[in-house]
Protein backbone atom coordinates (compact mmCIF):
# COMPACT_ATOMS: atom_id res chain seq x y z
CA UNK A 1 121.23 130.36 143.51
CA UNK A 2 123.01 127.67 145.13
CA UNK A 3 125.83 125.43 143.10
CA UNK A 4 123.41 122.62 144.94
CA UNK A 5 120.60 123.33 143.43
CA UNK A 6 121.79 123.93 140.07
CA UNK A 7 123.35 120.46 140.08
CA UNK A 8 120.42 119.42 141.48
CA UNK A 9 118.48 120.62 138.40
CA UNK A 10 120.96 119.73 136.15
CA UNK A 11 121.90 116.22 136.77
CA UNK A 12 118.88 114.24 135.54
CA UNK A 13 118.39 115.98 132.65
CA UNK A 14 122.60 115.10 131.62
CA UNK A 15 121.29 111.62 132.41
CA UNK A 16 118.01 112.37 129.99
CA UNK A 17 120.72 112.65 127.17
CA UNK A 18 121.99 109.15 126.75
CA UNK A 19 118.76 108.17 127.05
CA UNK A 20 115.79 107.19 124.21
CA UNK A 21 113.11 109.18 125.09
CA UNK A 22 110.24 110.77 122.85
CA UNK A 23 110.89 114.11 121.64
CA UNK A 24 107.72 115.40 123.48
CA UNK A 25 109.16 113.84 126.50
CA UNK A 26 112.48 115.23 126.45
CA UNK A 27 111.26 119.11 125.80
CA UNK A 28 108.91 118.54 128.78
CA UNK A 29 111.29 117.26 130.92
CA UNK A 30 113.98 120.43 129.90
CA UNK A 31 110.99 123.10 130.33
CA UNK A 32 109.74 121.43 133.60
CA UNK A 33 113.66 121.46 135.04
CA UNK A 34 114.02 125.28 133.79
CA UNK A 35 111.31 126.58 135.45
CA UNK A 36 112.24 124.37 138.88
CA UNK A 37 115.57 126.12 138.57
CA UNK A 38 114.21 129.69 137.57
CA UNK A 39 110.81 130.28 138.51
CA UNK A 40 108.55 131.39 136.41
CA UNK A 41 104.76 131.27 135.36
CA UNK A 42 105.17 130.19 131.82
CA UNK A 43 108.34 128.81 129.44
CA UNK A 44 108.67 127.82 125.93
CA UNK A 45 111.35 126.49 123.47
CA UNK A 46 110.86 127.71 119.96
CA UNK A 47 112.51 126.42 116.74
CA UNK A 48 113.77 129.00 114.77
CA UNK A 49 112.38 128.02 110.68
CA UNK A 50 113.50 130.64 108.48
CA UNK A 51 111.28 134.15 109.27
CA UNK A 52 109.78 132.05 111.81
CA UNK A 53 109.48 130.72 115.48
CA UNK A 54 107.83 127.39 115.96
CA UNK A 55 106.91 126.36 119.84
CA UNK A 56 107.77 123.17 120.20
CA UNK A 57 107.22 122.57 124.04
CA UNK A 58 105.16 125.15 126.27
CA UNK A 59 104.88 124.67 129.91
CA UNK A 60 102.40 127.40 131.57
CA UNK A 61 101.34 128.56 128.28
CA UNK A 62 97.58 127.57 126.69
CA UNK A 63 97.61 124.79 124.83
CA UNK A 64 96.59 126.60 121.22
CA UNK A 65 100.42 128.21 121.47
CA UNK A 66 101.92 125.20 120.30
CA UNK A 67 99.86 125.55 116.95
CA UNK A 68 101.06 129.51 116.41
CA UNK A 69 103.70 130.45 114.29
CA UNK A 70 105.45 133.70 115.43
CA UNK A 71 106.75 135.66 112.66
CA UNK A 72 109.84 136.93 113.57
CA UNK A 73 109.50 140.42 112.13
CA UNK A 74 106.05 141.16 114.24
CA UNK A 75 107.31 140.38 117.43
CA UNK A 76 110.31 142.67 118.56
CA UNK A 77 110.96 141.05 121.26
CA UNK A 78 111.65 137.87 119.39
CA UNK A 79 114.31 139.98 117.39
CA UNK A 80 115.73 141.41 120.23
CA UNK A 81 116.74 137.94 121.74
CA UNK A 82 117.69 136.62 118.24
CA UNK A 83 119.92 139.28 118.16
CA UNK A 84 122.08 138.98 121.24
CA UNK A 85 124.54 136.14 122.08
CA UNK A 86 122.97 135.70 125.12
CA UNK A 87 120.38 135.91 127.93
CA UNK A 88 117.99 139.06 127.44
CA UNK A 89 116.08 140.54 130.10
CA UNK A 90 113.44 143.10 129.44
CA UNK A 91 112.75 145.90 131.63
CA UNK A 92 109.35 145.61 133.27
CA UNK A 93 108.23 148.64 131.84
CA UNK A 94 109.03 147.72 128.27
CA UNK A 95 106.87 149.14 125.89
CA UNK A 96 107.70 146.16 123.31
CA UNK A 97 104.66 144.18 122.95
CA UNK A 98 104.95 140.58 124.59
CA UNK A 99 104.18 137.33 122.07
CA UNK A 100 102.73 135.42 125.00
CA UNK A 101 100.16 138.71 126.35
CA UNK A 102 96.42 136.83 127.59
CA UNK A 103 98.11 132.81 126.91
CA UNK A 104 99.22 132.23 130.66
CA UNK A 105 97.23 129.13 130.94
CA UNK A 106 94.14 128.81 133.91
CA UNK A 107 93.53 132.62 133.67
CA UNK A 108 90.42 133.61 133.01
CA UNK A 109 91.45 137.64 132.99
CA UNK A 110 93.43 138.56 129.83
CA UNK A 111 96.18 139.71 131.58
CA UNK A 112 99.54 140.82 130.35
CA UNK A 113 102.96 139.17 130.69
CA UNK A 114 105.13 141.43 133.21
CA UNK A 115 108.51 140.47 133.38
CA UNK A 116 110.14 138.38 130.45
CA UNK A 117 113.70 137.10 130.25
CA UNK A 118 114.85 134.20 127.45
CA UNK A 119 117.79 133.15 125.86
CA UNK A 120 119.27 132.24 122.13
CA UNK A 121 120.01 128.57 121.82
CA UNK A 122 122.91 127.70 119.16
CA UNK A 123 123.87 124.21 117.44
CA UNK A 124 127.19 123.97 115.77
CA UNK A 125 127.44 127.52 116.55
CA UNK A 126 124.28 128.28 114.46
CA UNK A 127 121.14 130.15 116.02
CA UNK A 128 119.03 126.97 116.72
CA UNK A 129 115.64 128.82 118.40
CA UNK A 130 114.99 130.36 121.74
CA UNK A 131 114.02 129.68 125.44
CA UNK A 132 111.52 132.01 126.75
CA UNK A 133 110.26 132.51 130.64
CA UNK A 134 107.65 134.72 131.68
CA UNK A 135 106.12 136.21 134.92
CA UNK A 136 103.11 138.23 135.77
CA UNK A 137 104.96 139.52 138.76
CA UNK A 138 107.12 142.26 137.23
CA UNK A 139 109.98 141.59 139.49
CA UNK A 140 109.82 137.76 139.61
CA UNK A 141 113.34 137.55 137.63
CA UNK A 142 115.02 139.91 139.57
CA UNK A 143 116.91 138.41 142.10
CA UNK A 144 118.16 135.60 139.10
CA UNK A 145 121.42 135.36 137.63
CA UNK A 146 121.60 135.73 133.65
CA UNK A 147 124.59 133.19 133.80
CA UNK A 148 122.53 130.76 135.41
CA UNK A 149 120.15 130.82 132.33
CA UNK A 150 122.95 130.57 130.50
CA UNK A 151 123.92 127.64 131.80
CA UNK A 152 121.09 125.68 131.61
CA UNK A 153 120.82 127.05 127.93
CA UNK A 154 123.93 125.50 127.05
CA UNK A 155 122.71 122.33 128.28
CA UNK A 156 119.26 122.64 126.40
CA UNK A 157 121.17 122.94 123.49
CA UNK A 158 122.61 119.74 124.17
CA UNK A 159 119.21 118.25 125.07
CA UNK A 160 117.97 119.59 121.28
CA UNK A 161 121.46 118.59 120.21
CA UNK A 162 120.51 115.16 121.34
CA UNK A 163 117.25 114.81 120.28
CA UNK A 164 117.46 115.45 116.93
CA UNK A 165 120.62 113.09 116.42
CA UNK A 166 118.32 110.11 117.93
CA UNK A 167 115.64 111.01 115.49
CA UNK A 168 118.26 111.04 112.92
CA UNK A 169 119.42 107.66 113.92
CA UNK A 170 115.74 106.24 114.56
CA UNK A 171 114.53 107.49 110.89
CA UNK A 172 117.78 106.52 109.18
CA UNK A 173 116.73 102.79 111.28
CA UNK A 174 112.92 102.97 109.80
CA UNK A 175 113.97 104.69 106.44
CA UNK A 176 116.27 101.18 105.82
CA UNK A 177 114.02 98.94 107.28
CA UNK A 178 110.99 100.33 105.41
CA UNK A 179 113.28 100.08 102.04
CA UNK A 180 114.43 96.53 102.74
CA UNK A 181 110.81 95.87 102.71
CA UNK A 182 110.40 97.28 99.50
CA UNK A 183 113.72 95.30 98.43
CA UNK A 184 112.49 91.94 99.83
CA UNK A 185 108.82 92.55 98.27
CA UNK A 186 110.48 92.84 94.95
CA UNK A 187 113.10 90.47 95.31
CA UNK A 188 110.07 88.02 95.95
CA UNK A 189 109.05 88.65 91.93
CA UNK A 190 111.17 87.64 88.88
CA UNK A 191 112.52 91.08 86.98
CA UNK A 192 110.76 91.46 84.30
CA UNK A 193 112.54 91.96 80.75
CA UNK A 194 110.80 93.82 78.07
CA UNK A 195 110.53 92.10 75.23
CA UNK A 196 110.14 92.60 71.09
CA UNK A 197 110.91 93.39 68.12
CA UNK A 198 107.86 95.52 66.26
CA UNK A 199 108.83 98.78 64.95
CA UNK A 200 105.52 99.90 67.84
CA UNK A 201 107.59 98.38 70.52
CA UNK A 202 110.94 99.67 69.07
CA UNK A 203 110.01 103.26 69.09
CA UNK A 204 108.36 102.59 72.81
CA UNK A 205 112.20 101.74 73.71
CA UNK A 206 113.37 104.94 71.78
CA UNK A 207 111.24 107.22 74.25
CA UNK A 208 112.02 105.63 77.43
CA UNK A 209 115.85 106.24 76.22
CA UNK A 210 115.25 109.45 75.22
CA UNK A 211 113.02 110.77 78.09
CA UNK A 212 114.73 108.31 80.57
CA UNK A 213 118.44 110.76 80.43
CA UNK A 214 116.00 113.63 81.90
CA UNK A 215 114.39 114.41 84.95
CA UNK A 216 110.93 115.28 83.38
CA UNK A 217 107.80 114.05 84.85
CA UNK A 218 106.65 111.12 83.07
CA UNK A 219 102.75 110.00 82.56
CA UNK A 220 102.85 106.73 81.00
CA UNK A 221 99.41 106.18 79.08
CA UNK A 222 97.93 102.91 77.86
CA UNK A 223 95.09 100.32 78.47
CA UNK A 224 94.84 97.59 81.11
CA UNK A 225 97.53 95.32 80.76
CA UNK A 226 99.86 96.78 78.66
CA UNK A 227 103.05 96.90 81.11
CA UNK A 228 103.21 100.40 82.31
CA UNK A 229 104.77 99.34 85.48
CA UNK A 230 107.29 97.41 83.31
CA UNK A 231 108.13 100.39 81.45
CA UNK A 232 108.35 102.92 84.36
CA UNK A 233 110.91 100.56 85.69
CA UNK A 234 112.65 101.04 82.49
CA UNK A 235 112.60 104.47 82.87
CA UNK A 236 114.40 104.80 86.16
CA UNK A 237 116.64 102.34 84.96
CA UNK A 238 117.60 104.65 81.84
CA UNK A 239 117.97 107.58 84.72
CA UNK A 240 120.73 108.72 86.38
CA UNK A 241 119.01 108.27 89.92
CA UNK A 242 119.37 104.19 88.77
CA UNK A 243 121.08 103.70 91.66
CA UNK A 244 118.41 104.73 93.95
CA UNK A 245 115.47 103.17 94.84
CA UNK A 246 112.06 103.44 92.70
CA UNK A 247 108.80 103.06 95.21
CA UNK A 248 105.56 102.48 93.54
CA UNK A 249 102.03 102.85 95.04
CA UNK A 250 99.02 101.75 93.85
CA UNK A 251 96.48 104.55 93.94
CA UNK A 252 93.19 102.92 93.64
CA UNK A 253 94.08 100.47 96.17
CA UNK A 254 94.09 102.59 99.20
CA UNK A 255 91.25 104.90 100.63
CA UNK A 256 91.88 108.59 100.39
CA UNK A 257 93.16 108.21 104.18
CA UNK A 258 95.44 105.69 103.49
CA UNK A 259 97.02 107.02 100.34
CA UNK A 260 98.02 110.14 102.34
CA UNK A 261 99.42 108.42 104.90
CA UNK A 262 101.19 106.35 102.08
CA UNK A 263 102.49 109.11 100.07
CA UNK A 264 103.24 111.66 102.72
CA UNK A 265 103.75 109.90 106.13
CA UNK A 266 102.38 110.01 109.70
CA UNK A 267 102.90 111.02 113.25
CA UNK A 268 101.92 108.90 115.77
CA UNK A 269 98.35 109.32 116.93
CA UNK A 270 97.85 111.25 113.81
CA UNK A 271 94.75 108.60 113.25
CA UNK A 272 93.42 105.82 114.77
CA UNK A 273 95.81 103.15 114.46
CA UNK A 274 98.78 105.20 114.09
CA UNK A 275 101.02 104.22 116.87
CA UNK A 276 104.29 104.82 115.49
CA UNK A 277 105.84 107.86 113.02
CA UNK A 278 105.85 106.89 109.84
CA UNK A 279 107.85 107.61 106.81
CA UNK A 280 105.47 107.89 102.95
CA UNK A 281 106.78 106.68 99.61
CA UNK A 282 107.99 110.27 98.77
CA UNK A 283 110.88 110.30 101.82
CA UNK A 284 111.80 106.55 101.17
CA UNK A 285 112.11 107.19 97.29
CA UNK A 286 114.24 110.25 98.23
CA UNK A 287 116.98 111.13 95.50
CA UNK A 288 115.62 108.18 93.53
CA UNK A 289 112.11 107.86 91.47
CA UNK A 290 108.67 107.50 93.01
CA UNK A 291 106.05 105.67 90.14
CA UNK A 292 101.70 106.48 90.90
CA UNK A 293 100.47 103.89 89.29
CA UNK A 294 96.60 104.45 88.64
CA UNK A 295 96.80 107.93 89.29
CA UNK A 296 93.81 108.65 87.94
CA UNK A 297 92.03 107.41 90.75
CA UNK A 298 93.17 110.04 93.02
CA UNK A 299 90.77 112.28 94.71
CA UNK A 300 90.38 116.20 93.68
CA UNK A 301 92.03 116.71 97.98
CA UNK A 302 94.63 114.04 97.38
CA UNK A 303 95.58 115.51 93.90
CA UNK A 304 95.59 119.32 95.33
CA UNK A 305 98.43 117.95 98.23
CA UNK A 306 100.21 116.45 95.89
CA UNK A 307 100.47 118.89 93.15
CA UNK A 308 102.08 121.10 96.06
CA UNK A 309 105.00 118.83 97.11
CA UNK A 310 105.65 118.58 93.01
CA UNK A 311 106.08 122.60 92.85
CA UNK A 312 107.75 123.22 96.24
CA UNK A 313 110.02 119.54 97.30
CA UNK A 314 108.18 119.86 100.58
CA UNK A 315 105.71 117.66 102.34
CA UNK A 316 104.18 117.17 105.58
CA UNK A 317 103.38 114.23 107.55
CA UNK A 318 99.92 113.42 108.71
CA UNK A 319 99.68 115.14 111.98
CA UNK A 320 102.88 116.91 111.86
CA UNK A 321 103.33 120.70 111.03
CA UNK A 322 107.27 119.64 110.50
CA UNK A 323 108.72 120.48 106.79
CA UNK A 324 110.53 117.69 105.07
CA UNK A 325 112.44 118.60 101.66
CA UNK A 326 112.10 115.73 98.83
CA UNK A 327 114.11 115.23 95.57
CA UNK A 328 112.08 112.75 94.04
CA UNK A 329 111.19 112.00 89.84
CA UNK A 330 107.72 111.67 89.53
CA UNK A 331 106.51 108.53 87.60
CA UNK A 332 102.47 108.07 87.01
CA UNK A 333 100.76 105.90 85.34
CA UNK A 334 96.74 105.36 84.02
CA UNK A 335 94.37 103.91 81.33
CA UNK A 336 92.12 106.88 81.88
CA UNK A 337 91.86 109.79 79.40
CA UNK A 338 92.74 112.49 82.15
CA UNK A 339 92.31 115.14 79.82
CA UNK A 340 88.42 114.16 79.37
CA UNK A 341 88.58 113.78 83.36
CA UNK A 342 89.34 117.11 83.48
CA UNK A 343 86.96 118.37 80.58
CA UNK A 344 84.64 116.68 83.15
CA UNK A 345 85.55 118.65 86.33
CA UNK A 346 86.67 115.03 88.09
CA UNK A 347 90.57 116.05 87.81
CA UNK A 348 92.61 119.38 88.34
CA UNK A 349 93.49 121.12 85.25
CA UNK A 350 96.79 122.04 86.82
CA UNK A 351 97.62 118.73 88.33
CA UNK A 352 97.33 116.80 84.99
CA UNK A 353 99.74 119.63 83.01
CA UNK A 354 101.98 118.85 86.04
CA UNK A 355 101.81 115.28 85.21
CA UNK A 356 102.50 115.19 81.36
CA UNK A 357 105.19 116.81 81.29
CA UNK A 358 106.03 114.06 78.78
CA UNK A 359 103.28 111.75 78.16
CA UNK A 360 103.77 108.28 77.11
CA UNK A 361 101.74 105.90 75.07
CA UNK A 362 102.49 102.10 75.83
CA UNK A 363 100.67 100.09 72.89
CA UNK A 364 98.15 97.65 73.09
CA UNK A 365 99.55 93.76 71.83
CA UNK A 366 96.93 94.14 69.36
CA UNK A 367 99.64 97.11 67.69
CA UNK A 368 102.29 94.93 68.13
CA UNK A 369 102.15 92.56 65.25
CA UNK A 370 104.25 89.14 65.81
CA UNK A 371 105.56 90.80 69.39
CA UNK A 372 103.04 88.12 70.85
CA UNK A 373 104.76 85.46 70.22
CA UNK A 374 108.19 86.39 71.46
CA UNK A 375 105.65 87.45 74.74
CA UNK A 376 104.51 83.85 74.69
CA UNK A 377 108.13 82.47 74.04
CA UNK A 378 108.81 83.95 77.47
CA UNK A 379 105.94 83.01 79.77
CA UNK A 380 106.23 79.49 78.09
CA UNK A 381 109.74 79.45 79.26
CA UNK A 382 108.47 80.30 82.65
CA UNK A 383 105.81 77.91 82.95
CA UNK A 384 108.37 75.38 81.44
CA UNK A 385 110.37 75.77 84.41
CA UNK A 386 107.74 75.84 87.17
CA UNK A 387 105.89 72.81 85.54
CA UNK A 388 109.25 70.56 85.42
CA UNK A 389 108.93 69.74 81.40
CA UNK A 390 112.01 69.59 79.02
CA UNK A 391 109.72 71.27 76.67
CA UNK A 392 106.76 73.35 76.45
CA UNK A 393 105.42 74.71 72.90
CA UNK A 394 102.56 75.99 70.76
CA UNK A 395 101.64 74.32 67.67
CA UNK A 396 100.75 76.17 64.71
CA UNK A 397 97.07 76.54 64.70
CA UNK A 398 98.24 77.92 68.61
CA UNK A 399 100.27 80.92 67.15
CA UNK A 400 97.59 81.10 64.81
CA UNK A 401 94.90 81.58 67.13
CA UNK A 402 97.59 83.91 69.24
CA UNK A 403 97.96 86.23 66.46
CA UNK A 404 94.89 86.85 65.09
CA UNK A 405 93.05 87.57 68.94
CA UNK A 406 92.34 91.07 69.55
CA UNK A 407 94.04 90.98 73.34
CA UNK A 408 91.32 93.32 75.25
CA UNK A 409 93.58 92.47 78.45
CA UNK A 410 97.02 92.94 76.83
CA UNK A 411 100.29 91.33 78.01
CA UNK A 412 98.42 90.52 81.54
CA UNK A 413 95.60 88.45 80.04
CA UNK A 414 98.41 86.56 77.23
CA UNK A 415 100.71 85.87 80.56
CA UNK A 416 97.42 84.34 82.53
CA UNK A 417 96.04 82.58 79.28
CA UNK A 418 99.72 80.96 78.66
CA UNK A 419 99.67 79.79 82.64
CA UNK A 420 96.13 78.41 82.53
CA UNK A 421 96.39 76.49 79.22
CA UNK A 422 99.67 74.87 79.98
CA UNK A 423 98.09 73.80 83.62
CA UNK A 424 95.01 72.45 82.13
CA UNK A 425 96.83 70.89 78.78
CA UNK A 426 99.18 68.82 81.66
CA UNK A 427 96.31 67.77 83.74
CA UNK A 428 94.49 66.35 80.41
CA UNK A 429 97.84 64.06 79.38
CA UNK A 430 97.98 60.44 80.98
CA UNK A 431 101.51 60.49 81.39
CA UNK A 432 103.70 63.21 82.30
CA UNK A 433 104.99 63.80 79.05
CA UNK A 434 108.27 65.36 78.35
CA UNK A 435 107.52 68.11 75.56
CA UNK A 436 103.98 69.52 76.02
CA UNK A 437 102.45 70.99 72.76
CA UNK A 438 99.60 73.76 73.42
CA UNK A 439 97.20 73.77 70.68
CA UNK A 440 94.09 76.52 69.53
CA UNK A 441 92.00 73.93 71.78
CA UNK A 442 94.31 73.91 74.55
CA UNK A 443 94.15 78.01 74.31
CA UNK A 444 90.25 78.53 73.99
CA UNK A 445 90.69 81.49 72.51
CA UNK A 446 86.87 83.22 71.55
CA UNK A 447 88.36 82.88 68.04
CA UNK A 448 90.88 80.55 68.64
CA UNK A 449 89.30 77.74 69.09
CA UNK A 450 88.81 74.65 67.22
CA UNK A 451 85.75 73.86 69.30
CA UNK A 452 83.67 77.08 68.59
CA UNK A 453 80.92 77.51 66.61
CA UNK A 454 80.36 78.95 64.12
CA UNK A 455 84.33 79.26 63.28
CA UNK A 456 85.41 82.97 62.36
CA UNK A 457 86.53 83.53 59.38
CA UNK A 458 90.58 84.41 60.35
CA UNK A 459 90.54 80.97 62.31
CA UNK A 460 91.11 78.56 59.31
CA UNK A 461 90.82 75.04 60.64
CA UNK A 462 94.26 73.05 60.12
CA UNK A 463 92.73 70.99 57.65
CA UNK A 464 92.02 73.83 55.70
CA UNK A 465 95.83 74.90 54.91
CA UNK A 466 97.47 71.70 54.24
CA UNK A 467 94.86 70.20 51.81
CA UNK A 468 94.90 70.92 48.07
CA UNK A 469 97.83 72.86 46.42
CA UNK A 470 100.15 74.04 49.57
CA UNK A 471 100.46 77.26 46.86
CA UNK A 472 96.77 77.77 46.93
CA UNK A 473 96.21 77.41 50.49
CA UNK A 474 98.95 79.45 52.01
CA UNK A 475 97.50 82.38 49.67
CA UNK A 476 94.01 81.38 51.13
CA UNK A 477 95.34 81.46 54.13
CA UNK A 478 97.32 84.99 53.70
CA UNK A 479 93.61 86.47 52.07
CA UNK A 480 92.10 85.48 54.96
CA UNK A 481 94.13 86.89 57.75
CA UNK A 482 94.85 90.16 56.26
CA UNK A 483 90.82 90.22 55.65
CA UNK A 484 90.29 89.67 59.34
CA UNK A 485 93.14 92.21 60.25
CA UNK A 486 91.60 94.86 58.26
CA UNK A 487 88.11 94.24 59.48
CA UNK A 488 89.52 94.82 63.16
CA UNK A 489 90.78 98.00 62.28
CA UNK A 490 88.38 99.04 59.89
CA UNK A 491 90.21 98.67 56.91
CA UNK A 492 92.99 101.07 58.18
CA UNK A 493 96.06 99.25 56.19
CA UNK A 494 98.97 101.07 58.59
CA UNK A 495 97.22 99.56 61.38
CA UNK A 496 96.88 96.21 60.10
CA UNK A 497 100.30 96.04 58.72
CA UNK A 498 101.70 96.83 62.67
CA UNK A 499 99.82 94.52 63.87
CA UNK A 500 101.14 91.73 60.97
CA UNK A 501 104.55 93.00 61.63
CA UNK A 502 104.80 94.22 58.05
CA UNK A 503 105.82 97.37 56.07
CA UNK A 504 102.88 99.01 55.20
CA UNK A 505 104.19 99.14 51.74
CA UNK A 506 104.99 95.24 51.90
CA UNK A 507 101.49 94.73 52.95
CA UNK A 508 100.06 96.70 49.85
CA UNK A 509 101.87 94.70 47.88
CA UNK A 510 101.13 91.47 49.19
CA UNK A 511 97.19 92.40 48.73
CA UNK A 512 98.05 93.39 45.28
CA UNK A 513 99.78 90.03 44.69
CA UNK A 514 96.49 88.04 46.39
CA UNK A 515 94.06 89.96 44.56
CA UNK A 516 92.68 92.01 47.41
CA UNK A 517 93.53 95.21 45.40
């Protein structure tokens, strides 16, 4: 072999090196210039992946080798380069079995690799993988120098070399482009504060303190509404990974597709539309917290995937047989019962114990006593602001009305009630007024309202408490709230008394005092 040629061979793929190119490319390219400089019917360069060899560029070789995985302990041959510092050639007459025997590609006869040569490749002076070349001919490699392989070894090193620190750099680039995305989508939304002072809400805060210190899996429980999201944020926050990012997804608003691609990632072409490798939630929220939010929507396949990157840290993307190890604290969320989803067969068994490791009741507003009002004191605030008014308020019959609804939507529907009353209330003054009182009208609350009929009986008209004895009425008043209360929750006094933000024992005395005992 001529110095020539070798430079020859050589030169473009030095130039390949500073240059971006897709892996694919750049293996084809280094196989394609190997066997121009040592010919040969078939070469491959294998990863080497713990016990295993991955191909991860054939040229001459059938297509299906790139999806084999060549345990290292079957093939001896394997082992025997693995094992040397540098090029191997076998004897022609080897009896070691050949890995590539019947996958020369374009023959039709099943015949047997003859000559075989290949070469250990090392990175940072660690075994990286292998380059392989084979030849039916048994004396095809013959006249060719080992140090000429090795040569052009050392140089495919620093083509793999290469490669992997430009897909390094490019997923570092996508990883912090993907996350200032996430960063600029929340920045886009006021932080939320949680807010109260109910001995429900107060032991709520106890929990996320308590279970926030640890890296337990988390399944926060609760109806529509209730601020689950708020309170997995408070969660990481509590966490030592509070520095790191937390990524949420939305289950139930993907397709079973989609939410793969979401959680775990993509290759490009792995599906139509896929024209770029992607990164999922689980490698951006790496070393930080990852929250599933309606994670009882996932599908038995989705939930069998997932429960395997919880046991293991590892993942795959979409299209890609490529490992990638994830230290992530799960976070999931749902107003389902899981456990009667799996009672049902519509949920894994193993996947929900996986879940709750510590499960998490948020409580409705209706168990939160006087807590709606602070809530209101806050999105008043907020509408206050947006709206332009020195003042924005409720009146009395307002808090009233607030305290005795039963919430069916929670925090959500009290933050959109607050917004739409305020908007219509300022559309129905004359002048742009500069405090803005919201009444039980302005609310039309089902039994808030002074404009329903009939009137319930724990929505006292105004008239009602200030006429007469202001003695009499306020203990008319009391009767008839705590009435209402208990009818709500069928006369259970502990959960009346949370949601009047009393001591169950004040409450029992209070009745006592009004008669109701």
């Amino acid at each position: 072999m001529t110095a020539k040629l070798l430079l020859t061979t050589l030169l473009p793929l030095v130039s390949d090196l500073s240059r971006e190119l897709p892996e694919s490319e750049r293996y084809r390219r280094l196989l394609e210039a190997m066997r121009a400089l040592l010919p040969c019917d078939a070469a491959a360069l294998l990863r080497l992946d713990g016990e295993w060899l991955v191909p991860l560029a054939v040229d001459g070789l059938s297509t299906d080798t790139l999806g084999r995985r060549f345990k290292i302990s079957e093939h001896p041959r394997f082992e025997a380069l693995l094992s040397s510092p540098g090029p191997t050639r076998f004897a022609a007459d080897s009896e070691l079995p050949d890995p590539y025997d019947g996958l020369i590609d374009g023959l039709h006869d099943h015949l047997e690799v003859h000559d075989c040569m290949g070469c250990p490749l090392f990175i940072d002076e660690r075994p990286w993988g292998l380059l392989t070349l084979d030849a039916l001919d048994p004396e095809r490699f013959e006249p060719i120098e080992l140090d000429a392989l090795q040569a052009f070894a050392s140089l495919a090193a620093a083509t793999v070399n290469a490669a992997e620190r430009i897909e390094r750099l490019a997923n570092r680039a996508e990883d912090e482009h993907q996350r200032a995305e996430v960063y600029r989508q929340a920045s886009g939304q006021q932080t939320r504060e949680m807010i109260g002072q109910s001995k429900a809400y107060k032991r709520l805060v106890e929990e996320i303190n308590l279970v926030g210190g640890s890296d337990l899996t988390v399944l926060i429980t609760g109806e529509t509404g209730v601020g689950k999201e708020l309170v997995a944020q408070a969660i990481h926050a509590a966490s030592p990974r509070a520095d790191k990012p937390i990524i949420s997804l939305n289950c139930a608003a993907l397709p079973d597709t989609l939410v793969e691609s979401e959680l775990f990632g993509h290759v490009r072409g792995a599906f139509t539309g896929a024209t770029n490798d992607r990164r999922g939630k689980f490698e951006l929220a790496n070393g930080g917290t990852l929250f599933l939010d309606e994670v009882g929507e996932l599908s038995l396949t989705v939930q069998a995937k997932l429960l395997r990157v919880l046991q293991s840290g590892q993942l795959q993307r979409l299209g890609s047989d490529k490992e990638h190890q994830v230290d992530v604290r799960l976070i999931a969320a749902t107003n389902r019962d899981l456990a009667e989803e799996v009672r049902s067969g519509r949920y894994r068994a193993d996947f929900y114990h996986r879940l709750s490791v510590y499960p998490l009741l948020v409580p409705a507003l209706r168990d939160r006593g006087r807590d709606v009002l602070l809530l209101s004191g806050y999105f008043l605030e907020q509408n206050r602001s947006r709206m332009g008014l020195n003042s924005l308020r409720l009146t009395s019959d307002a808090q009233a009305a607030l305290l005795s609804y039963d919430w069916p939507g929670n925090v959500r529907e009290l933050e959109h009630l607050i917004g739409r009353s305020a908007l219509k209330a300022l559309g129905n003054c004359k002048q742009r007024p500069k405090i803005l009182s919201l009444s039980a009208a302005d609310l039309d609350l089902p039994n808030g309202s002074v404009e329903t009929a009939p009137e319930p009986v724990d929505a006292a008209p105004a008239a009602m408490l200030v006429s007469g004895d202001l003695r009499e009425a306020t203990e008319h008043y009391q009767r008839q709230l705590i009435s209402a209360c208990l009818e709500r929750h069928q006369n259970n006094w502990a959960s009346a008394a949370r949601e009047l933000g009393l001591d169950r024992a004040n409450l029992g005395r209070m009745a006592k005092r009004l008669g109701m005992k």
